[in-house]
N, C-alpha and C. Protein backbone atom coordinates (compact mmCIF):
# COMPACT_ATOMS: atom_id res chain seq x y z
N UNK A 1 -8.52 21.47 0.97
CA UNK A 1 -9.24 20.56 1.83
C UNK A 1 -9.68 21.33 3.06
N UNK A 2 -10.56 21.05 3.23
CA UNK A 2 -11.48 22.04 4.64
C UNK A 2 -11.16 21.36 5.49
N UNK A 3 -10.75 21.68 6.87
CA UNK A 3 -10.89 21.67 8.11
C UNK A 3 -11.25 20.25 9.00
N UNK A 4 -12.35 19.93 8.14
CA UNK A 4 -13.12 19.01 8.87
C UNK A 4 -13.38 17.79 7.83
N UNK A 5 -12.31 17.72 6.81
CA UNK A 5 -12.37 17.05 5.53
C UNK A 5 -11.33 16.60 5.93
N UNK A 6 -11.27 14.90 6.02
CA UNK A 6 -10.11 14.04 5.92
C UNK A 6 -10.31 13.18 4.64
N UNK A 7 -8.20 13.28 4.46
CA UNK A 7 -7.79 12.28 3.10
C UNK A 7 -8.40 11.46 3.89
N UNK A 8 -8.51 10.07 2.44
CA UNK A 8 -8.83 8.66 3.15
C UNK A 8 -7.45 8.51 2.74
N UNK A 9 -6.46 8.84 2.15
CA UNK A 9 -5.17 8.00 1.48
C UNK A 9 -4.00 8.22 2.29
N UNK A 10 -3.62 7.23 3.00
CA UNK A 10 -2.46 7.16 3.95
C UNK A 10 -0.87 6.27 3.55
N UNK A 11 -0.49 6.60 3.75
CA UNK A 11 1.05 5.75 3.50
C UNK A 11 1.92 4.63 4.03
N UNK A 12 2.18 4.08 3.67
CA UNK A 12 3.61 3.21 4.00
C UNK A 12 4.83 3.21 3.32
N UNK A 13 5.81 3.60 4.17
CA UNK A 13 6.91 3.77 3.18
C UNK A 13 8.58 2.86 3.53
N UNK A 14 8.13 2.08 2.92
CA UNK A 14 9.20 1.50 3.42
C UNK A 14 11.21 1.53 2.63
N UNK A 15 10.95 2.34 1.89
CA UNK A 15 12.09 2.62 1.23
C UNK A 15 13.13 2.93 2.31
N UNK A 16 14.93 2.66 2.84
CA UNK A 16 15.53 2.77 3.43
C UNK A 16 15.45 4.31 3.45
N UNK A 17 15.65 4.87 4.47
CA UNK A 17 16.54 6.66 4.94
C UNK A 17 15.96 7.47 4.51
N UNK A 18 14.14 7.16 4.22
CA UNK A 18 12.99 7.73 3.74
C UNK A 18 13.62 7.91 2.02
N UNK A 19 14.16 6.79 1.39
CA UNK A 19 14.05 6.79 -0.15
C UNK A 19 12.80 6.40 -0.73
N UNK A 20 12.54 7.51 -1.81
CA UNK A 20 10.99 7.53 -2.74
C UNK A 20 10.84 6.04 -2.96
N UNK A 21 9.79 5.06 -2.60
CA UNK A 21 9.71 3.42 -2.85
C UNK A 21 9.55 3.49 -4.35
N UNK A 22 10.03 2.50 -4.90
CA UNK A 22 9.59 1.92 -6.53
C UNK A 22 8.34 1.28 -6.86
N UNK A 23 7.64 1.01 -5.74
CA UNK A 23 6.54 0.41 -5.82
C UNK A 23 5.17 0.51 -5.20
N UNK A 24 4.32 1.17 -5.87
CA UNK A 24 3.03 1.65 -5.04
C UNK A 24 1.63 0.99 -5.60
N UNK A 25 0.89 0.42 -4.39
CA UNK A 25 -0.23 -0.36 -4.71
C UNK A 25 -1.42 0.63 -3.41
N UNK A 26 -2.70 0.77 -4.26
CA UNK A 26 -3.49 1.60 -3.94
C UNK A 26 -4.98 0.95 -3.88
N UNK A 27 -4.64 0.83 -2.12
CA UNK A 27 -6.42 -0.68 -1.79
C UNK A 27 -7.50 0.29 -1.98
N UNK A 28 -8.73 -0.37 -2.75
CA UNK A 28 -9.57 0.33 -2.94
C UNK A 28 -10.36 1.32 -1.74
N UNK A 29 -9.75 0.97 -0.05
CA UNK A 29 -9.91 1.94 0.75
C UNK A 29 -9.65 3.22 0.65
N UNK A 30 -8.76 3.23 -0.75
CA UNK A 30 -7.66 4.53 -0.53
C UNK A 30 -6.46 4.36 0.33
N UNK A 31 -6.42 3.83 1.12
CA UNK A 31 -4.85 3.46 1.99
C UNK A 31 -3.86 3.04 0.51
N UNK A 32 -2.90 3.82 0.33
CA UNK A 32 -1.89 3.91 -0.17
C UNK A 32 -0.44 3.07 0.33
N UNK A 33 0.03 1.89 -0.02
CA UNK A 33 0.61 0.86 0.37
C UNK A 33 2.14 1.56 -0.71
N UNK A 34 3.37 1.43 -0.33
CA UNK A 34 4.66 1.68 -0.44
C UNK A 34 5.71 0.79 0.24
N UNK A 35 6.30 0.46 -1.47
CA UNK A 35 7.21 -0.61 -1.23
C UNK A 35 8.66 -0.37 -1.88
N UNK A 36 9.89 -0.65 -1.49
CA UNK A 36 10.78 -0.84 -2.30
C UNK A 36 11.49 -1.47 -3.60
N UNK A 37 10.33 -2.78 -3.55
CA UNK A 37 10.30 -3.39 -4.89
C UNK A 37 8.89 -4.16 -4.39
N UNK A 38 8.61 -4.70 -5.91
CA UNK A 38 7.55 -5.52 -5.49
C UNK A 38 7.18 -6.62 -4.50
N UNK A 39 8.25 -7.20 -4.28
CA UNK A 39 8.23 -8.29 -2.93
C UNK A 39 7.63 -7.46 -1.23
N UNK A 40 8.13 -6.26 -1.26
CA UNK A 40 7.90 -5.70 -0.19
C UNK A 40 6.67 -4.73 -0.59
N UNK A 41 5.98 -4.75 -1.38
CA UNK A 41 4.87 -3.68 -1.30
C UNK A 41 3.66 -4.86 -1.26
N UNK A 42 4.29 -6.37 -2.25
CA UNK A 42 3.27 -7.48 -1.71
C UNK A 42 3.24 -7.93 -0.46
N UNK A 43 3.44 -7.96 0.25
CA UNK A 43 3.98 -7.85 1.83
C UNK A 43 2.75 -7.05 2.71
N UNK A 44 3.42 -5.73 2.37
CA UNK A 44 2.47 -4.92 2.95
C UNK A 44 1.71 -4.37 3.25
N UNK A 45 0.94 -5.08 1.21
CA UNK A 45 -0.36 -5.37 1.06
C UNK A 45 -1.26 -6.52 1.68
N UNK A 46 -1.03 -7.57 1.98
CA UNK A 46 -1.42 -8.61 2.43
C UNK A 46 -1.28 -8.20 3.68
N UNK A 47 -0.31 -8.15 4.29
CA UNK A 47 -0.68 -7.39 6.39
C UNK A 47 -1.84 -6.71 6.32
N UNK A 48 -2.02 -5.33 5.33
CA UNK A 48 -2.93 -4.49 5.14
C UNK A 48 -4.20 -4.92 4.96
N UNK A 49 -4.72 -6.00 3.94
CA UNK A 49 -5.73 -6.71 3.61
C UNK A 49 -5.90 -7.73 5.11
N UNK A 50 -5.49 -8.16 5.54
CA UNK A 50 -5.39 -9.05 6.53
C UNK A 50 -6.11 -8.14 7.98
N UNK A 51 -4.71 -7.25 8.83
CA UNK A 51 -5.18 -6.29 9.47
C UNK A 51 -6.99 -5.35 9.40
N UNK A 52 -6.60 -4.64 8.14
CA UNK A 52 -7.88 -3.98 8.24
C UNK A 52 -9.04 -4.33 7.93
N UNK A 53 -9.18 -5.61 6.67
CA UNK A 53 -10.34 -5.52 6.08
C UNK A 53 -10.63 -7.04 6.36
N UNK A 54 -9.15 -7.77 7.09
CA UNK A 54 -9.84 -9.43 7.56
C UNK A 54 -10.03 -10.23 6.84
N UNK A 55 -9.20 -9.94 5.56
CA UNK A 55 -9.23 -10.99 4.12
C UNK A 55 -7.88 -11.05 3.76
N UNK A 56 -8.08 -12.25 3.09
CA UNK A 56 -6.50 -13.21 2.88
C UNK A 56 -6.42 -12.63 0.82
N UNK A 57 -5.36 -11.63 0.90
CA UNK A 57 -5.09 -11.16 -0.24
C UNK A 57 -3.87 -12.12 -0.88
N UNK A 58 -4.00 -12.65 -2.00
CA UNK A 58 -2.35 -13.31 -2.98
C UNK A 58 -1.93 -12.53 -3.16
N UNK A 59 -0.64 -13.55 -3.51
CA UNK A 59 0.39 -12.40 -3.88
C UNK A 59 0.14 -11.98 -5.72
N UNK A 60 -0.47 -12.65 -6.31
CA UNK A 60 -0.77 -12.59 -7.44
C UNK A 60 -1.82 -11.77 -7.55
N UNK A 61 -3.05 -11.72 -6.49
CA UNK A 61 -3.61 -10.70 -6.79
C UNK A 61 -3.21 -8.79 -6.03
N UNK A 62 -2.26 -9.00 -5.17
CA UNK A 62 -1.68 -8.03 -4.85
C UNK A 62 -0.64 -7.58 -5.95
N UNK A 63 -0.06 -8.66 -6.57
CA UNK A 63 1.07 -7.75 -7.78
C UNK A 63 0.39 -7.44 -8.69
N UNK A 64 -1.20 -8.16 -8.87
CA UNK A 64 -1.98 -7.24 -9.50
C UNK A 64 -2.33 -5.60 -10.20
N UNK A 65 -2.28 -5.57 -8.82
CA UNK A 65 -2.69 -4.17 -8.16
C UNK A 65 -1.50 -2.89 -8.12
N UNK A 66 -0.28 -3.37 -8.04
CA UNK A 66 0.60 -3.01 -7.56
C UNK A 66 1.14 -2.13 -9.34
N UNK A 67 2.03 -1.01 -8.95
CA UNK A 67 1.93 -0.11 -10.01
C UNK A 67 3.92 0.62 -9.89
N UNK A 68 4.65 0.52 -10.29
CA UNK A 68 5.37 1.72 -10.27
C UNK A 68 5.41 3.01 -9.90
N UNK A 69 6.22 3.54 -8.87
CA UNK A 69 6.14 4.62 -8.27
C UNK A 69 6.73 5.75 -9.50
């Protein structure tokens, strides 16, 4: 990656004592959402959808999305 080339894919990690999360959901921004189980990566998808992009995400369509780490 050059210099002046930024990832778009950023993290959340909410696994305790920096443990690898079990659960990773990936918004089509590229922001990379990390959860400990699915309850908490739907969570932090919906803040995320909410916060950045100003839309009301389900939880059905966030466990959608949502994938095994």
């Amino acid at each position: 990656m050059s210099n002046n080339e930024e990832s778009k894919t950023s993290a959340v990690d909410l696994g305790p004592d920096g443990r690898k999360s079990d659960q990773d959901l990936e918004c089509p921004c590229g922001t990379v959402l990390r959860g400990e189980d699915l309850g908490a990566v739907v969570e932090v998808a919906q803040s995320h959808a909410q916060e950045v992009h100003d839309m009301d995400l389900s939880r059905e369509q966030a466990e959608s999305m949502a994938r095994p780490s």
